[in-house]
PDB file of N, CA and C in Angstrom:
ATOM      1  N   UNK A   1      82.901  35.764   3.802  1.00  0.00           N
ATOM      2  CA  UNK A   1      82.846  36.746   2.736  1.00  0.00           C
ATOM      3  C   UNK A   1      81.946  37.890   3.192  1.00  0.00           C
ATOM      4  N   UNK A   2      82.624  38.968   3.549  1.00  0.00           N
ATOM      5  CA  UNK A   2      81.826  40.030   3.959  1.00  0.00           C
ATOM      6  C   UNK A   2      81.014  40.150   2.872  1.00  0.00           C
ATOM      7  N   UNK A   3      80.537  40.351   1.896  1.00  0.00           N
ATOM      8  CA  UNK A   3      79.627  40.959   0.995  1.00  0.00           C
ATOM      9  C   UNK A   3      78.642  39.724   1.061  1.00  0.00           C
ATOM     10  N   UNK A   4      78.469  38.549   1.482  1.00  0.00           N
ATOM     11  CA  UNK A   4      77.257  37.832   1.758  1.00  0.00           C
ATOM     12  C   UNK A   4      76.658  38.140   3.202  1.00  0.00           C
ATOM     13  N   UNK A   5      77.154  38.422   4.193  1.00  0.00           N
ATOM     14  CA  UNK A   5      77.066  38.845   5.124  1.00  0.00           C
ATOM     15  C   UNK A   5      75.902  39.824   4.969  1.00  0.00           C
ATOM     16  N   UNK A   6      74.578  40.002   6.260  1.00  0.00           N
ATOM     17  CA  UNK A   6      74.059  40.937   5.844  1.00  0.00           C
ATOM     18  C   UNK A   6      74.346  42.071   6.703  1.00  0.00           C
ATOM     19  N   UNK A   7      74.721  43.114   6.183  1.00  0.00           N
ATOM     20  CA  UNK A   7      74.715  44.452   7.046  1.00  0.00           C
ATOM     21  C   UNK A   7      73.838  44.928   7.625  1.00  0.00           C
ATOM     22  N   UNK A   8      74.169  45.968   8.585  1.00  0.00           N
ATOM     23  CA  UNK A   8      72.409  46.429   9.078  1.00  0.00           C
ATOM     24  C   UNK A   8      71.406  46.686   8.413  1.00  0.00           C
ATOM     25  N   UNK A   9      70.387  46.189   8.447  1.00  0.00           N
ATOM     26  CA  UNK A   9      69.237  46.495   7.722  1.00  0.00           C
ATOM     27  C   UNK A   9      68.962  48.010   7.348  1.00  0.00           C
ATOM     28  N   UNK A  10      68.532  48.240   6.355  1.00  0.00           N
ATOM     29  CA  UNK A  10      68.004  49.636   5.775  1.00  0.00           C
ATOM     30  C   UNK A  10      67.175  50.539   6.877  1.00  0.00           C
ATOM     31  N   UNK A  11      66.462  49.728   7.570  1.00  0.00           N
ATOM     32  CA  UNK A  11      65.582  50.117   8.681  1.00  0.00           C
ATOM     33  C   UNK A  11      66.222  50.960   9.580  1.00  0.00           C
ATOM     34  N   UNK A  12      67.274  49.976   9.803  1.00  0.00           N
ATOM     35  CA  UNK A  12      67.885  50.475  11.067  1.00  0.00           C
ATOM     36  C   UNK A  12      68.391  52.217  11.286  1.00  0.00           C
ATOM     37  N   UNK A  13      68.761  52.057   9.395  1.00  0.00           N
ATOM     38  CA  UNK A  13      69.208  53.576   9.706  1.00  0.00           C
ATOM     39  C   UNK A  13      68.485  54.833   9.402  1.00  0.00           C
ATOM     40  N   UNK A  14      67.123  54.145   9.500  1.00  0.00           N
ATOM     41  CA  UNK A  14      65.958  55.119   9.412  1.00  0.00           C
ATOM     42  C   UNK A  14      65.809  56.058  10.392  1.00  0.00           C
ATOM     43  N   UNK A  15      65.684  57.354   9.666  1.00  0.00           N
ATOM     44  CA  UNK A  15      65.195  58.283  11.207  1.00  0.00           C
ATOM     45  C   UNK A  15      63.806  58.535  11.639  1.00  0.00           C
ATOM     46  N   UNK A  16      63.948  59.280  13.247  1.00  0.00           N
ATOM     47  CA  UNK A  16      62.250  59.306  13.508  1.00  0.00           C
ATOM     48  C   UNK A  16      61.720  59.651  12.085  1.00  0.00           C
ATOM     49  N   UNK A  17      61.974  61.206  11.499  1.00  0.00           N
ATOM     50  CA  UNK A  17      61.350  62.112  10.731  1.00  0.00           C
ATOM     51  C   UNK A  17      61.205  61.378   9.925  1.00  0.00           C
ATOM     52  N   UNK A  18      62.003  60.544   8.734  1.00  0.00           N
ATOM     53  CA  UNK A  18      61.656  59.912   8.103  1.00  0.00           C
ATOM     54  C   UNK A  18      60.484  58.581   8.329  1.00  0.00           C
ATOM     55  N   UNK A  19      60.692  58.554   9.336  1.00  0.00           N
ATOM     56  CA  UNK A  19      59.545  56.884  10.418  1.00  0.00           C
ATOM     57  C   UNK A  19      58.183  57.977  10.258  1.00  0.00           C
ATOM     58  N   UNK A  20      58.226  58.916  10.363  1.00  0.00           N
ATOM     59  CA  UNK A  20      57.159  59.761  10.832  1.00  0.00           C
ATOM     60  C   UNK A  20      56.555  59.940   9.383  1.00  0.00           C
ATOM     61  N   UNK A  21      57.065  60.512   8.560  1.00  0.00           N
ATOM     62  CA  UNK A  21      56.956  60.906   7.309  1.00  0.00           C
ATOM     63  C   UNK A  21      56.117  59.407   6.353  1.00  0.00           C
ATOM     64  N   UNK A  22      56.603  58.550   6.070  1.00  0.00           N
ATOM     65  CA  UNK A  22      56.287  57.056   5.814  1.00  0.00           C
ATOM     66  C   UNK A  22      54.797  57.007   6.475  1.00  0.00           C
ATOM     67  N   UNK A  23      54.554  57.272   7.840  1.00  0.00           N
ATOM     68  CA  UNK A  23      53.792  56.921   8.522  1.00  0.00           C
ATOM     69  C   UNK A  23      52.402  57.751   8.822  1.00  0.00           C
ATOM     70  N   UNK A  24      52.942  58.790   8.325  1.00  0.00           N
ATOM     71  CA  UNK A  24      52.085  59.858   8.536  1.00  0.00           C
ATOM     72  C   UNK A  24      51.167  60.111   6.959  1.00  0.00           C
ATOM     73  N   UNK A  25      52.335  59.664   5.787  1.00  0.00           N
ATOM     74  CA  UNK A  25      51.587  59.249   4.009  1.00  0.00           C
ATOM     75  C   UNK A  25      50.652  58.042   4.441  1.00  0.00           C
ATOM     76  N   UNK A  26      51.092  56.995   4.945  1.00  0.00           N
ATOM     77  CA  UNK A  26      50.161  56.092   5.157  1.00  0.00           C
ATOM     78  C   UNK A  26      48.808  55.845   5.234  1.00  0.00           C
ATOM     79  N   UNK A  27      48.901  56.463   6.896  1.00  0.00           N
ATOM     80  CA  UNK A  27      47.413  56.981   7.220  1.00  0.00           C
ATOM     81  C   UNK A  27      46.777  58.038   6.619  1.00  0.00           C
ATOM     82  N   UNK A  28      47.029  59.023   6.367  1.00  0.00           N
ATOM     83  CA  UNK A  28      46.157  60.063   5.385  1.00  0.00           C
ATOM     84  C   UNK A  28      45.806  59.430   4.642  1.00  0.00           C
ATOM     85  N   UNK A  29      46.809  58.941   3.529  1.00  0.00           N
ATOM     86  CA  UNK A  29      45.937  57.736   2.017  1.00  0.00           C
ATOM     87  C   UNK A  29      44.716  56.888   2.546  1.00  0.00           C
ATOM     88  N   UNK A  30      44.910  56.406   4.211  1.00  0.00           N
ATOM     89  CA  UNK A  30      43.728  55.609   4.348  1.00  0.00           C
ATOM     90  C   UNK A  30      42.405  55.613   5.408  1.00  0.00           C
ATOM     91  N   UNK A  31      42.678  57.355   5.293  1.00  0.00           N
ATOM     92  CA  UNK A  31      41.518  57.714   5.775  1.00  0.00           C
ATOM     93  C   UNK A  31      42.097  58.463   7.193  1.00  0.00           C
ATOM     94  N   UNK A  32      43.072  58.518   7.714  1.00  0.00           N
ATOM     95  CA  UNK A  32      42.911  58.836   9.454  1.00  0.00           C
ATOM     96  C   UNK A  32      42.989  60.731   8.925  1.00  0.00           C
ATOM     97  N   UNK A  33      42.811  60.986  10.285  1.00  0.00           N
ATOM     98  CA  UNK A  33      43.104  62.196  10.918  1.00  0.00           C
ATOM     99  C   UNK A  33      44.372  62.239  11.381  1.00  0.00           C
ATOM    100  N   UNK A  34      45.432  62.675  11.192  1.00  0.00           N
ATOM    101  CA  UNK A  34      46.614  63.039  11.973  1.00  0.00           C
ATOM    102  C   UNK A  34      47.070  64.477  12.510  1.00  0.00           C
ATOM    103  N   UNK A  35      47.475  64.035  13.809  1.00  0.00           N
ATOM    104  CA  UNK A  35      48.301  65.276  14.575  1.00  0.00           C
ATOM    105  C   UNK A  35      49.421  64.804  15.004  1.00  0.00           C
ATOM    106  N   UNK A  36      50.412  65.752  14.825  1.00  0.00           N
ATOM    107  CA  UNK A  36      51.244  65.963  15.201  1.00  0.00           C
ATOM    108  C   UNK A  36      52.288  67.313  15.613  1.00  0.00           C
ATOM    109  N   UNK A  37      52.935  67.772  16.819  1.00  0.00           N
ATOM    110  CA  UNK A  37      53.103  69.018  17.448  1.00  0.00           C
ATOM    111  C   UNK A  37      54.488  69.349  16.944  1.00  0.00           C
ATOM    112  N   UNK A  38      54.295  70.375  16.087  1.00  0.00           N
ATOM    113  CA  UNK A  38      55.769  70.613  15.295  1.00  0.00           C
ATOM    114  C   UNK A  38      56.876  71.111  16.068  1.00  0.00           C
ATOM    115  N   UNK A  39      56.407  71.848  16.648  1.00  0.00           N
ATOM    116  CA  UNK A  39      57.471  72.162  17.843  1.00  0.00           C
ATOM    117  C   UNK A  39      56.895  71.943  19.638  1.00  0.00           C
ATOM    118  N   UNK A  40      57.741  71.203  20.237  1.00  0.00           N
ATOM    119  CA  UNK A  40      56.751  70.888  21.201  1.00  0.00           C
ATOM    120  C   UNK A  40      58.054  71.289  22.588  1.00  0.00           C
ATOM    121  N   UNK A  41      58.614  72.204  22.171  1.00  0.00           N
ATOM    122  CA  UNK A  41      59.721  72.702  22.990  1.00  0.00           C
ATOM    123  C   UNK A  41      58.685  73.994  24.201  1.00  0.00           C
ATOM    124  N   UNK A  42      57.345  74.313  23.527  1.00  0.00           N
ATOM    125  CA  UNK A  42      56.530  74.583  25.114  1.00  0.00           C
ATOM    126  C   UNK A  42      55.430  74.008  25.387  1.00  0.00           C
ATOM    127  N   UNK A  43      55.468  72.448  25.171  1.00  0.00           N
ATOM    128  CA  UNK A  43      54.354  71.710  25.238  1.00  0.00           C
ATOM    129  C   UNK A  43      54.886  70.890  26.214  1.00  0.00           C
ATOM    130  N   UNK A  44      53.679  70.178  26.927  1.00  0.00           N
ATOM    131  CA  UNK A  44      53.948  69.356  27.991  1.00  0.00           C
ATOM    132  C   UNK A  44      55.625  68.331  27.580  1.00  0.00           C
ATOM    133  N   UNK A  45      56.092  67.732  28.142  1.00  0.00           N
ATOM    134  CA  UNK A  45      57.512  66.765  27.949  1.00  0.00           C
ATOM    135  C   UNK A  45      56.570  65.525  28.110  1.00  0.00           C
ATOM    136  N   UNK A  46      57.301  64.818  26.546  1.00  0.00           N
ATOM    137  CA  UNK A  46      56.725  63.437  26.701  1.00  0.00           C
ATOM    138  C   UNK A  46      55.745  63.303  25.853  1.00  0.00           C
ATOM    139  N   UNK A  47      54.605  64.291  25.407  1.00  0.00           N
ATOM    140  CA  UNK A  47      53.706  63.673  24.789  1.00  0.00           C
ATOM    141  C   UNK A  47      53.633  63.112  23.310  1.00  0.00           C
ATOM    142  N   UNK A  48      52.782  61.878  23.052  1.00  0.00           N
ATOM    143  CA  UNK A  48      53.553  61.052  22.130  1.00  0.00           C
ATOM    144  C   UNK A  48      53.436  61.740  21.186  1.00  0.00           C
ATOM    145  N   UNK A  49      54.346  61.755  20.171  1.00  0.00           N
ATOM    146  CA  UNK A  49      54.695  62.465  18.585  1.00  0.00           C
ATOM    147  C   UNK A  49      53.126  62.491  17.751  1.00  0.00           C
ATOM    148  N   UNK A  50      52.800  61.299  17.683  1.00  0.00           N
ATOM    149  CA  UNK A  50      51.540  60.925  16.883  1.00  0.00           C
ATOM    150  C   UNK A  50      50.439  61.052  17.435  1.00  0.00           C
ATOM    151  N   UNK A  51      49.268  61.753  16.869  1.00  0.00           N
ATOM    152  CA  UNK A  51      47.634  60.888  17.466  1.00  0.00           C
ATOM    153  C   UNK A  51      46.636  60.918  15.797  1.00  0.00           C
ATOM    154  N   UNK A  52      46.352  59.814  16.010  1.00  0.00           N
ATOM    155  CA  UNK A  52      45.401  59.327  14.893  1.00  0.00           C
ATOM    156  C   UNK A  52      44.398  58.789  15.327  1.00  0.00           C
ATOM    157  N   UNK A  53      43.523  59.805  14.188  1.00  0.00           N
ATOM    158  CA  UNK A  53      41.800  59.339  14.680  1.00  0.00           C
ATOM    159  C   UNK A  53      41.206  59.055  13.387  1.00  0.00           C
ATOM    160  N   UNK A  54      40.408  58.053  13.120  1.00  0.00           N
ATOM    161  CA  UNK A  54      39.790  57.316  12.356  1.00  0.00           C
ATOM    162  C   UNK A  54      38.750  56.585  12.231  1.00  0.00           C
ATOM    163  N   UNK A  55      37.150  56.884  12.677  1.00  0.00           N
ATOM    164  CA  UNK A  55      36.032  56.442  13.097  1.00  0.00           C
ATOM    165  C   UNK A  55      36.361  56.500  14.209  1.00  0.00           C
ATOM    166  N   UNK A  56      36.009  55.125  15.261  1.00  0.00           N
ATOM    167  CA  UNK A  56      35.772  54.885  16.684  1.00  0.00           C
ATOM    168  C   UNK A  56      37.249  54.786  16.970  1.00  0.00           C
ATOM    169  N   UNK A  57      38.201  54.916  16.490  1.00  0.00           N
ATOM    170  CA  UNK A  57      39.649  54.219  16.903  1.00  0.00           C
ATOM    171  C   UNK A  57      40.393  55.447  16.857  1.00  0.00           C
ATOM    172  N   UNK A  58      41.217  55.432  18.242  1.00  0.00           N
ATOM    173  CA  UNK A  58      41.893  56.697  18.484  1.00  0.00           C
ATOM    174  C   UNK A  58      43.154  55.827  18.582  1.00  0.00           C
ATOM    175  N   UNK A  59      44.580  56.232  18.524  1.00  0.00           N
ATOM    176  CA  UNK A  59      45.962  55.767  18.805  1.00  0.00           C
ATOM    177  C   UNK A  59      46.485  57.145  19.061  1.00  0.00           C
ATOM    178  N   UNK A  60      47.591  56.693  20.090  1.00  0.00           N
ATOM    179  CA  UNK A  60      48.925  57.442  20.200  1.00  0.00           C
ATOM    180  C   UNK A  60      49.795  57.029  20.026  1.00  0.00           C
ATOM    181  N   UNK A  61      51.251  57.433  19.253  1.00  0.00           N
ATOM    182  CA  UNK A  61      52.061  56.973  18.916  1.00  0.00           C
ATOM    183  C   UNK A  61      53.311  57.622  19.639  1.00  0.00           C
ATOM    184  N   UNK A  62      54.450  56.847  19.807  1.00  0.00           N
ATOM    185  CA  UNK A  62      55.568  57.468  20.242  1.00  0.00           C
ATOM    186  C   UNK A  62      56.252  56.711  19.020  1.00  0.00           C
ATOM    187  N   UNK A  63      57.230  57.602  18.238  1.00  0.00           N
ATOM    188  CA  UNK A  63      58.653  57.392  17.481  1.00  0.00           C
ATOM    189  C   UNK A  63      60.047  57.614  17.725  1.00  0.00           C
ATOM    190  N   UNK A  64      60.101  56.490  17.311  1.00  0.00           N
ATOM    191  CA  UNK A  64      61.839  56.072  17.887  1.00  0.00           C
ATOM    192  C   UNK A  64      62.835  55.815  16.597  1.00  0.00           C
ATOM    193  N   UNK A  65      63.900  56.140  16.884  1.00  0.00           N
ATOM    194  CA  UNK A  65      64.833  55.300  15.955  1.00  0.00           C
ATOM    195  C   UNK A  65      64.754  53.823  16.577  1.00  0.00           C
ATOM    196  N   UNK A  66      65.381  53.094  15.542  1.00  0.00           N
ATOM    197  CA  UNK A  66      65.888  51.621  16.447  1.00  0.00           C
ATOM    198  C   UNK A  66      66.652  51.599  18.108  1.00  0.00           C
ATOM    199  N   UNK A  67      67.490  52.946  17.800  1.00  0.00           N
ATOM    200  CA  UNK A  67      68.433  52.538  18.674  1.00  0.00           C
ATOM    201  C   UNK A  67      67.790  53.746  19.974  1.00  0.00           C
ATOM    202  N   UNK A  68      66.922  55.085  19.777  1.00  0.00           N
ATOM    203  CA  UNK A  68      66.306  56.018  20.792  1.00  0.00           C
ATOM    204  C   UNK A  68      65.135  55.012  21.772  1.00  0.00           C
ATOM    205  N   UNK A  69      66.058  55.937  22.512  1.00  0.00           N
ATOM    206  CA  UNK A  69      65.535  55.873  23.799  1.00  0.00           C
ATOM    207  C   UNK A  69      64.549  56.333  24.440  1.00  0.00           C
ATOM    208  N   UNK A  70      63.255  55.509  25.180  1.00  0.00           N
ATOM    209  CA  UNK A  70      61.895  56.141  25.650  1.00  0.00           C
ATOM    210  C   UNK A  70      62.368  56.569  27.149  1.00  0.00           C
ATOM    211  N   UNK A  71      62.010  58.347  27.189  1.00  0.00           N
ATOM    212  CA  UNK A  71      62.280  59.151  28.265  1.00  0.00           C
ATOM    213  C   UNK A  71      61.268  58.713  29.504  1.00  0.00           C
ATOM    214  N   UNK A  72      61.477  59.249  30.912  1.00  0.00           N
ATOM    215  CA  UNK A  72      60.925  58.901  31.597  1.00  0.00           C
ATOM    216  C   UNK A  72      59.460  59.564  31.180  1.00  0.00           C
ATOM    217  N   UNK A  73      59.351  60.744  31.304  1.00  0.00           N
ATOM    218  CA  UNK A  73      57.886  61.556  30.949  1.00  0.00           C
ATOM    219  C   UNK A  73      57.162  60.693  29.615  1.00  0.00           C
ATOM    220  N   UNK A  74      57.960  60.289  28.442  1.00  0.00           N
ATOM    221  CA  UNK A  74      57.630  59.707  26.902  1.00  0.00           C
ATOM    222  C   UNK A  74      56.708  58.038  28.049  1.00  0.00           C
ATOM    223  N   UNK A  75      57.592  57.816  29.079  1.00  0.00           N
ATOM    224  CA  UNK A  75      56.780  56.077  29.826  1.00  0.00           C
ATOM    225  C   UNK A  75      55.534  56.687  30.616  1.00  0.00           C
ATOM    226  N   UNK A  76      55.839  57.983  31.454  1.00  0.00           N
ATOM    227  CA  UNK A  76      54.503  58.437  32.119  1.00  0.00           C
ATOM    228  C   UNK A  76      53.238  58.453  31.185  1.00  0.00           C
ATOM    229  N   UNK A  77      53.552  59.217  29.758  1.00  0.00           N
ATOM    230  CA  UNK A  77      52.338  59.423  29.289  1.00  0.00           C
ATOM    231  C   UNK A  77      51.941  57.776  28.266  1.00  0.00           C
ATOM    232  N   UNK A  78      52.654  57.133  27.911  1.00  0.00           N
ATOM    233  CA  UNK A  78      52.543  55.445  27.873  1.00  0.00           C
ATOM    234  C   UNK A  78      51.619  54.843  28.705  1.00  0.00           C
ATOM    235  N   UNK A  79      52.519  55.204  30.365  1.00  0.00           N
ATOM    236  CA  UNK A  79      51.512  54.585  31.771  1.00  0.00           C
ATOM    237  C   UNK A  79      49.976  54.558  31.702  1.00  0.00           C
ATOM    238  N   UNK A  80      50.115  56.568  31.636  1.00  0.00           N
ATOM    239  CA  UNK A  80      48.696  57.305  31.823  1.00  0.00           C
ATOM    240  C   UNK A  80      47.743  56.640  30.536  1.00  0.00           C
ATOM    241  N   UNK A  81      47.702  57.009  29.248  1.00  0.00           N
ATOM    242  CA  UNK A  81      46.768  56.487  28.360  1.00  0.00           C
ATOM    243  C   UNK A  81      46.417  55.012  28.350  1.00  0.00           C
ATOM    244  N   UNK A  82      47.303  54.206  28.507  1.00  0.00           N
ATOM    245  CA  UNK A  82      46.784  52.960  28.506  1.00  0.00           C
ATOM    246  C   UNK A  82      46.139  52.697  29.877  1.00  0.00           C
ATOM    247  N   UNK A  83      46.659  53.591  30.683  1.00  0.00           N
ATOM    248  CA  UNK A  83      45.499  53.036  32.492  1.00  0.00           C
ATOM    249  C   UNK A  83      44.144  53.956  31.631  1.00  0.00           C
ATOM    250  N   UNK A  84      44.325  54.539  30.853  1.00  0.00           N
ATOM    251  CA  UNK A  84      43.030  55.123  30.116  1.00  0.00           C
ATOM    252  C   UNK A  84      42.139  54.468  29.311  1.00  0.00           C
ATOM    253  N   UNK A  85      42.669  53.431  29.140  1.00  0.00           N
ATOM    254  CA  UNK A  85      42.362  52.267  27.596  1.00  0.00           C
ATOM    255  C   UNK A  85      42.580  52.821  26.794  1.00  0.00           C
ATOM    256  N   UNK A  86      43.474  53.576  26.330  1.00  0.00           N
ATOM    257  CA  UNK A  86      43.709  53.808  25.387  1.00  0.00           C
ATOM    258  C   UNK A  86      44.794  53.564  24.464  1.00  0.00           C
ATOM    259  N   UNK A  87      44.814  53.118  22.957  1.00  0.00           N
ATOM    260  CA  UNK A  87      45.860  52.528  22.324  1.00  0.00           C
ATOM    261  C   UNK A  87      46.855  53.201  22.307  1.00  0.00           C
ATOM    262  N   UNK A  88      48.297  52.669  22.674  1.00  0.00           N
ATOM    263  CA  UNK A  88      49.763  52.963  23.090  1.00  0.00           C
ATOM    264  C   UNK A  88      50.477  52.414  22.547  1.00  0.00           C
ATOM    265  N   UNK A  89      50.903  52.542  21.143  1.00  0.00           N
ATOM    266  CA  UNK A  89      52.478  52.098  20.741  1.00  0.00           C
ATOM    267  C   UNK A  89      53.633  52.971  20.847  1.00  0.00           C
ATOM    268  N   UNK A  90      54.542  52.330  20.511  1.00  0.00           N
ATOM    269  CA  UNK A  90      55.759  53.335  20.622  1.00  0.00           C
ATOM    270  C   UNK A  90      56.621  52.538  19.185  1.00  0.00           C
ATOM    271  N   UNK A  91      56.425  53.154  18.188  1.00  0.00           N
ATOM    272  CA  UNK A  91      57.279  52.814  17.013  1.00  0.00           C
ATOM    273  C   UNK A  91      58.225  52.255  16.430  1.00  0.00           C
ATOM    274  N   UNK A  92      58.684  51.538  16.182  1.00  0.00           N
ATOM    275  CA  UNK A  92      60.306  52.170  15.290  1.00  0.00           C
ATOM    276  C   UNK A  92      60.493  51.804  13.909  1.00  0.00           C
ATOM    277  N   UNK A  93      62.048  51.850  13.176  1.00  0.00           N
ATOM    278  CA  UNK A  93      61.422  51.389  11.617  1.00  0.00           C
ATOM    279  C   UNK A  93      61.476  49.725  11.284  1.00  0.00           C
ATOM    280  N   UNK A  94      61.572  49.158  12.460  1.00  0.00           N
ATOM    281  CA  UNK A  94      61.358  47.924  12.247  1.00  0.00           C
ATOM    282  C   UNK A  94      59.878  47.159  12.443  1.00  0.00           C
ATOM    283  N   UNK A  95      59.291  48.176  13.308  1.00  0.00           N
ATOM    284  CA  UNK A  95      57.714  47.816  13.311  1.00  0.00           C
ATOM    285  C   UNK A  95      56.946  47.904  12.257  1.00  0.00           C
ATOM    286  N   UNK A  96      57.391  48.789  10.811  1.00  0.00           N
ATOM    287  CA  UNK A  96      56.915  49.662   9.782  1.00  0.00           C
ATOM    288  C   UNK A  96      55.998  48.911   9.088  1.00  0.00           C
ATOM    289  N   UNK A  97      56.129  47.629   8.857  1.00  0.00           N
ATOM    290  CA  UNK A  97      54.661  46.343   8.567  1.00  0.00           C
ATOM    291  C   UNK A  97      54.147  46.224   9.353  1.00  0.00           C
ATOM    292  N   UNK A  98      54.286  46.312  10.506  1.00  0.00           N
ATOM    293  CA  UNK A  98      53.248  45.897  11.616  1.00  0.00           C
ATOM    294  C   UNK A  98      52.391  46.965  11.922  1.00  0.00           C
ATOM    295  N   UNK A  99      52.640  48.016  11.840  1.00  0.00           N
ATOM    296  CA  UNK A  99      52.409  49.817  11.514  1.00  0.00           C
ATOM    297  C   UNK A  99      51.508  49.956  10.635  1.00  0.00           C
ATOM    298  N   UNK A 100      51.792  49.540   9.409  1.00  0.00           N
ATOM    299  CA  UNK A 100      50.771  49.528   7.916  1.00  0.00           C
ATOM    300  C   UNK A 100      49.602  48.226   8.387  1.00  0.00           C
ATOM    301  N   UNK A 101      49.495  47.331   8.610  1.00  0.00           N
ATOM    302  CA  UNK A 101      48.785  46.700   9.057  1.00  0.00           C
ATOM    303  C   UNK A 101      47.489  47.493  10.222  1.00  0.00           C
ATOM    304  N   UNK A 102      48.042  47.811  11.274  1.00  0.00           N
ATOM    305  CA  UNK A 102      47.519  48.470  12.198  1.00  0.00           C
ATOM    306  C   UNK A 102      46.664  49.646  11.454  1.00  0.00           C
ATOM    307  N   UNK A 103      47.029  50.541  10.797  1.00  0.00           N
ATOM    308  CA  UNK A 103      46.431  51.061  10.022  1.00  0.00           C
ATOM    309  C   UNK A 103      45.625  51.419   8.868  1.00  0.00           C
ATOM    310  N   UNK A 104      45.593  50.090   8.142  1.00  0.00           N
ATOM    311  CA  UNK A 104      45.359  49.517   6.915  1.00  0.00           C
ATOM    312  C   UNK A 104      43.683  49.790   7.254  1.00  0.00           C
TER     313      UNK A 104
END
């Protein structure tokens, strides 16, 4: 019976902007600093969408749909910050509890 069946999850057909948007209400309500580069068509290639600062705790974020793809430059700057120690996720809307958590 198709209608018990579950279809793709709601998530799935979430977009970055919307992933971003969700994510970006989040953290403001709980205190961070957010940046993000609205147009980044003459900014370095690759750098992650997100950075949130919040006391001692800095993150970078990269956002994805479920199904987008991390570019080679989007893995260089991944590589580079974490050989930095520095916190490196890369998103999507299925992480979106694990996301609120992290930020909570």
């Amino acid at each position: 019976m198709a209608r018990g069946r579950s279809a793709s999850p709601t998530c799935c057909r979430v977009t970055e902007k919307a992933l971003q948007e969700a994510i970006v209400k989040f953290a403001r309500q709980r205190g961070w600093r957010v940046y993000h580069t609205y147009d980044s068509r003459r900014s370095a290639p690759g750098f992650p969408d997100l950075v949130l600062v919040r006391g001692s705790k800095l993150i970078f974020a990269e956002l994805k749909s479920e199904k987008g793809k991390v570019t080679d430059e989007q893995e260089g700057w991944r590589s580079a910050l974490s050989e930095a120690e520095q916190t490196y996720f890369i998103w999507r809307p299925n992480d979106l509890e694990r996301v609120f958590k992290v930020l909570a």
